[in-house]
Every structure is written in structure tokens, then in C-alpha cells.
C-alpha atoms as a PDB file:
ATOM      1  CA  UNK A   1       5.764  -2.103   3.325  1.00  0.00           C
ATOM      2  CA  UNK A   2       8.374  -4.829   3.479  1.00  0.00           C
ATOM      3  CA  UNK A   3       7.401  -7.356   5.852  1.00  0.00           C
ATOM      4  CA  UNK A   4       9.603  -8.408   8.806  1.00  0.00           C
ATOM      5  CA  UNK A   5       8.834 -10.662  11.647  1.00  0.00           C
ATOM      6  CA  UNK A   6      10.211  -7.784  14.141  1.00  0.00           C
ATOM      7  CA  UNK A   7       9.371  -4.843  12.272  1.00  0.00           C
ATOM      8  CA  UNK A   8       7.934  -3.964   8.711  1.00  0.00           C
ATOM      9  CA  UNK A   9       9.931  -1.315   6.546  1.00  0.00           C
ATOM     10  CA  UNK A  10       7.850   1.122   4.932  1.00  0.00           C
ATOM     11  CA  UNK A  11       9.190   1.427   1.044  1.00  0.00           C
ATOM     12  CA  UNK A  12       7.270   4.642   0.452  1.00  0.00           C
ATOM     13  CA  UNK A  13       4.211   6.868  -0.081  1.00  0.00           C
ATOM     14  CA  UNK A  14       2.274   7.548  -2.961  1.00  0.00           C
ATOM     15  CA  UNK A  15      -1.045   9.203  -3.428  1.00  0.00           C
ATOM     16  CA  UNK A  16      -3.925   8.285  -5.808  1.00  0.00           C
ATOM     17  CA  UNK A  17      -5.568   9.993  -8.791  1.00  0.00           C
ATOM     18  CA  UNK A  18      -8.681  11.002  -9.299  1.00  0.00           C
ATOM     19  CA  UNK A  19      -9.741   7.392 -11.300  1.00  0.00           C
ATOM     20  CA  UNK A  20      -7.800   5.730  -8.159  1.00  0.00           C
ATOM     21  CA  UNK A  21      -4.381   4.968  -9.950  1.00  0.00           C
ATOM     22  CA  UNK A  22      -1.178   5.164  -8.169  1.00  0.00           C
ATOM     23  CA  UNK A  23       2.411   4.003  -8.769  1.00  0.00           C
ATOM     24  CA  UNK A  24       4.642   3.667  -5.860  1.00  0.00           C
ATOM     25  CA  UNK A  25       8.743   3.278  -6.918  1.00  0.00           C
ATOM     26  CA  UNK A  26      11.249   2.169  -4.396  1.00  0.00           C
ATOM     27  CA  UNK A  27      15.016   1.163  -4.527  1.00  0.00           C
ATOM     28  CA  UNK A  28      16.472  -2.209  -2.592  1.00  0.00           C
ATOM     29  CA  UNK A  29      18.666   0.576  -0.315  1.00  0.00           C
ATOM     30  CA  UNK A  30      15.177   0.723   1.287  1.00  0.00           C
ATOM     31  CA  UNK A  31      14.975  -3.276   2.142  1.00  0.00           C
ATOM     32  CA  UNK A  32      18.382  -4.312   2.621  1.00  0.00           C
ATOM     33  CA  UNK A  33      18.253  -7.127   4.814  1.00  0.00           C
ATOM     34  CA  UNK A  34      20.919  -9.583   5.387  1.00  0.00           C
ATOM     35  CA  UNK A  35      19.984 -12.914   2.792  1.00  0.00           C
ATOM     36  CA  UNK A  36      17.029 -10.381   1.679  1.00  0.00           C
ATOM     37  CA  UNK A  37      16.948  -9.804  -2.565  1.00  0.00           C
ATOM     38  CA  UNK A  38      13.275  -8.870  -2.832  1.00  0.00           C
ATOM     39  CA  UNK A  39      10.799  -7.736  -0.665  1.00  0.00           C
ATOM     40  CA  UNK A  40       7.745  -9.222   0.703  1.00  0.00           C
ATOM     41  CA  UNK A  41       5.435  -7.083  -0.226  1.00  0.00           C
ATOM     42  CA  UNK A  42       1.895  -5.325   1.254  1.00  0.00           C
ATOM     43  CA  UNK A  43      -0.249  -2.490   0.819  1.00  0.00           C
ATOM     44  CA  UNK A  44      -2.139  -0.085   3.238  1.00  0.00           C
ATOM     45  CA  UNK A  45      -4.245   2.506   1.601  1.00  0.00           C
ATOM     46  CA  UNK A  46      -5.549   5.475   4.308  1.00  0.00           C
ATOM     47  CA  UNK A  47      -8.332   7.608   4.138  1.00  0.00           C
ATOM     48  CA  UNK A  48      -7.634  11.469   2.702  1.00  0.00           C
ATOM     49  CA  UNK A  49      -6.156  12.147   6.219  1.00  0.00           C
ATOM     50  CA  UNK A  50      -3.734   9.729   6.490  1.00  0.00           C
ATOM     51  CA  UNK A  51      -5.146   7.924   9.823  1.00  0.00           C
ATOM     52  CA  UNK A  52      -7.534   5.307   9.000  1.00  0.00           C
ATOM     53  CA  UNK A  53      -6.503   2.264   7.428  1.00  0.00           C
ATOM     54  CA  UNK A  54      -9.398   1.958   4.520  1.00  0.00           C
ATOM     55  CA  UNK A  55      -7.080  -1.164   3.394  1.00  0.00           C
ATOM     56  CA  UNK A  56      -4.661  -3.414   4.168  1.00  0.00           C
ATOM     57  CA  UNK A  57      -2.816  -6.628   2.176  1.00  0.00           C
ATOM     58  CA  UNK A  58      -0.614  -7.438   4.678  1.00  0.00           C
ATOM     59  CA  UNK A  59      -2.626 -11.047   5.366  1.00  0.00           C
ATOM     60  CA  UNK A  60      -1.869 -11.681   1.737  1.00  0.00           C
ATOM     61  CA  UNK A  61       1.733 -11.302   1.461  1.00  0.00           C
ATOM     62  CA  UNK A  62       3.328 -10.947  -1.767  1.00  0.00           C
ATOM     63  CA  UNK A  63       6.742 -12.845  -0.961  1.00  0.00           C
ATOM     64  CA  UNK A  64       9.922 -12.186  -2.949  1.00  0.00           C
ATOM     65  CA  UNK A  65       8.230  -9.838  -4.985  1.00  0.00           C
ATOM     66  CA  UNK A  66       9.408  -8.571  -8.440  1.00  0.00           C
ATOM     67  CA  UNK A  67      10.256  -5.263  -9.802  1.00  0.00           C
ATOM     68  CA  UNK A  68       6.548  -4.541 -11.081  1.00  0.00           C
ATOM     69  CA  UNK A  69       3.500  -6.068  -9.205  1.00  0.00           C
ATOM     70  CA  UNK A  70       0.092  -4.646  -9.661  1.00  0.00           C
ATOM     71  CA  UNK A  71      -2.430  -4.402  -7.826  1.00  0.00           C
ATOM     72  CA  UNK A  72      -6.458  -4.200  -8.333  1.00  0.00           C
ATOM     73  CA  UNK A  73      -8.054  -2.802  -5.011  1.00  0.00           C
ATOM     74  CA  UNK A  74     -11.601  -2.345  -4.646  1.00  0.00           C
ATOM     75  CA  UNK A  75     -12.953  -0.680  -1.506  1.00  0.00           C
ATOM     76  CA  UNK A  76     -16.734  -0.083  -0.544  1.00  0.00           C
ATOM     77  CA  UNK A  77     -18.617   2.740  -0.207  1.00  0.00           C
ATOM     78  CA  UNK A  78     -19.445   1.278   3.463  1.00  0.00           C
ATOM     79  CA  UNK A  79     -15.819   1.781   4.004  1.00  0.00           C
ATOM     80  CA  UNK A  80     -15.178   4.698   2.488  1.00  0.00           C
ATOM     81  CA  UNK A  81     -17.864   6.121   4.724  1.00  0.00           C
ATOM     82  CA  UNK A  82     -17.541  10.423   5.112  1.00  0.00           C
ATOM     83  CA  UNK A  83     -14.708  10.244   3.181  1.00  0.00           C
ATOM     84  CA  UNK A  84     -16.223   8.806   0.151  1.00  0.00           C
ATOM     85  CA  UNK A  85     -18.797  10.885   0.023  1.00  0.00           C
ATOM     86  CA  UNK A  86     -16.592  13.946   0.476  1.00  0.00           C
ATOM     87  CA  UNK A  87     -14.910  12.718  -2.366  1.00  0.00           C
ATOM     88  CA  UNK A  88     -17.819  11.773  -4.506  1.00  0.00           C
ATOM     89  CA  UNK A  89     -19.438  15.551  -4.250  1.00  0.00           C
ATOM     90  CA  UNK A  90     -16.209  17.502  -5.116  1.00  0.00           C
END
């Protein structure tokens, strides 16, 4: 997402491998703001079904952010919960 004090943007969607990896590739057409070159940056990752938000960054803002960030997320098994071990047995 681009952050916004009205309303965030979302940049796009990208889905996980099976070691957790992901790349997500957006153009500026998608965060054209007026005075806006960059966009401040967060992440929410969703459980399998896309409804529950497993994780978010949005409290840690990456502002003005560059053309390649990464990112290192770690989420618990607590978290995970059912979905985890869905995942873990298949």
C-alpha cells in the first residue's frame, strides 16, 4: 500500500512461495499524487484466504521509499494458527 492520510492506495498483490519469498512490482501510474515521487510504503500479508490480516507494517512506514526495499517478515506459529498448520501438513 501507499499510505495517504485520507485513503491508502493499494500498489498490488503478490503471493508467496513455498520458502515464503515474494516479489511485488509496481509502476508510479499507481501512486501519482500531486508533489508525490515515491511512495510511503507498507505491507499486509493475509492468511491463504485472503481475510485475515496475519501482518501488517503500516505502524512502521517506509517513507519515500526506493525502487527496491526488502523486507524480512517473521510470523508465529500462534498467528498462523489453522492456517499454519494446514500449511505445515501439505
Amino acid at each position: 500500500f501507499d499510505h495517504h492520510l485520507v485513503h491508502d492506495d493499494p500498489l498490488g498483490e503478490a503471493c508467496t512461495d513455498a520458502a515464503g519469498r515474494f516479489e511485488l512490482h509496481f509502476t508510479e501510474v499507481r501512486f501519482t499524487m500531486p508533489f508525490e515521487t515515491r511512495p510511503d510504503l507498507y505491507l499486509q500479508v493475509l492468511d491463504p484466504l485472503g481475510v485475515r490480516v496475519l501482518y501488517s507494517s503500516r505502524q512502521e512506514l517506509r517513507r519515500d521509499a526506493h525502487s527496491e526495499e526488502r523486507y524480512e517478515i517473521a510470523i508465529s506459529r500462534e498467528t498462523l494458527g489453522a492456517e499454519g498448520a494446514a500449511q505445515r501438513a501439505s
